[in-house]
C-alpha atoms as a PDB file:
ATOM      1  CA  UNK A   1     132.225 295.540 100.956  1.00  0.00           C
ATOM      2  CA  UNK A   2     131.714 292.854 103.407  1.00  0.00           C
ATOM      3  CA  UNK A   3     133.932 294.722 106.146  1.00  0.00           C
ATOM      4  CA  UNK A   4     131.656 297.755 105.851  1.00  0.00           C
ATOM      5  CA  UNK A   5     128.743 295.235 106.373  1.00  0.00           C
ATOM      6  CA  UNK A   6     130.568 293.760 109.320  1.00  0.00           C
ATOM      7  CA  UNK A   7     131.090 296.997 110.927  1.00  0.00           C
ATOM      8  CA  UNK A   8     127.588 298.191 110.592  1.00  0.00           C
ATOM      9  CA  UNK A   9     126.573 294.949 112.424  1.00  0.00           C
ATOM     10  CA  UNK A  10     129.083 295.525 115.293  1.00  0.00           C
ATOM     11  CA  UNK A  11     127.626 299.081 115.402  1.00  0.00           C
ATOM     12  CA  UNK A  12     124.333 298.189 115.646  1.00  0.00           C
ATOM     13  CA  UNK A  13     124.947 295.352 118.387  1.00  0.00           C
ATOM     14  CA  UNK A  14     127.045 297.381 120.341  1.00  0.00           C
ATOM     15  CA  UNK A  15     124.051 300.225 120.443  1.00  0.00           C
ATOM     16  CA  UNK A  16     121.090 297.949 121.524  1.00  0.00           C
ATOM     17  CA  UNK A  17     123.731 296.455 124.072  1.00  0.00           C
ATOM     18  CA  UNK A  18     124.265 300.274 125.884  1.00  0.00           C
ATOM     19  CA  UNK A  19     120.554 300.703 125.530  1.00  0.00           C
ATOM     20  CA  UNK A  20     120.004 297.432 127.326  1.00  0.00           C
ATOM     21  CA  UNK A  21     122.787 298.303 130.187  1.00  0.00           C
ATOM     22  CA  UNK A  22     120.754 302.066 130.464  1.00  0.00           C
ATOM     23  CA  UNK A  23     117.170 300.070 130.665  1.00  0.00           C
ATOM     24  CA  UNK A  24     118.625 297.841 133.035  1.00  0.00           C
ATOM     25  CA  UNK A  25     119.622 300.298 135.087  1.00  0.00           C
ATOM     26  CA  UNK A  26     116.500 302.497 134.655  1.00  0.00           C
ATOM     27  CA  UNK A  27     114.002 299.788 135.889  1.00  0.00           C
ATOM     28  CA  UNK A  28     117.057 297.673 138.361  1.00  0.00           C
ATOM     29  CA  UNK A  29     115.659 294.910 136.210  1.00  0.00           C
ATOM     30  CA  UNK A  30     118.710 292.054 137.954  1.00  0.00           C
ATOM     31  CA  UNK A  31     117.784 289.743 135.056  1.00  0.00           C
ATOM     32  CA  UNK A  32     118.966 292.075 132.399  1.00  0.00           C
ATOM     33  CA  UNK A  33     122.705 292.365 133.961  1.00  0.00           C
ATOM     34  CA  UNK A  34     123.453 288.876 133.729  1.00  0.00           C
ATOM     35  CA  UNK A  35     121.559 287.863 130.406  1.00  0.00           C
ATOM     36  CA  UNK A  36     121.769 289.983 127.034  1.00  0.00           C
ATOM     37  CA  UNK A  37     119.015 290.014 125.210  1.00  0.00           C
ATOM     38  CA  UNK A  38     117.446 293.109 123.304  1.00  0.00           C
ATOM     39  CA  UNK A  39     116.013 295.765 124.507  1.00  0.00           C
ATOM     40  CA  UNK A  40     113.129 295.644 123.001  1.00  0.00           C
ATOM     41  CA  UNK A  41     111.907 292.103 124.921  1.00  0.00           C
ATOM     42  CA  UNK A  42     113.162 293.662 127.790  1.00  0.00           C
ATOM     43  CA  UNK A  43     110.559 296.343 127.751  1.00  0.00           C
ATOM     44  CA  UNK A  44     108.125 293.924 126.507  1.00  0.00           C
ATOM     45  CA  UNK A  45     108.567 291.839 129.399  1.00  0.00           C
ATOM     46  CA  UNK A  46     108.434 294.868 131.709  1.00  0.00           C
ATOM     47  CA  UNK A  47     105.190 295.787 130.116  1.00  0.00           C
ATOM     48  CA  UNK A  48     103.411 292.334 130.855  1.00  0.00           C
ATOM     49  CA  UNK A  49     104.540 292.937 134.934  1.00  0.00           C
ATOM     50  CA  UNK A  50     103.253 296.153 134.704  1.00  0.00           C
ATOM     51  CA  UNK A  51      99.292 296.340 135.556  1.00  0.00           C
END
């Protein structure tokens, strides 16, 4: 039971993390390459430079 939990985890980190590398590489956002945090703040952040 708990390995099947674990495993889902793993999954889902291991998804928003190759998200993350593609919108890294979609907007050459440096800061994403060398710190790992969601995607989602990511485009939040990209958002606010954005006019």
């Amino acid at each position: 039971m708990l390995l099947t939990q674990t495993l889902k985890l793993v999954q889902q980190l291991f998804l928003a993390w190759v998200l993350h590398l593609l919108v890294a590489r979609m907007t050459k956002c440096w800061v994403c390459y060398y710190q790992l945090p969601h995607p989602l703040t990511c485009l939040l952040k990209l958002q606010l430079w954005l006019p």
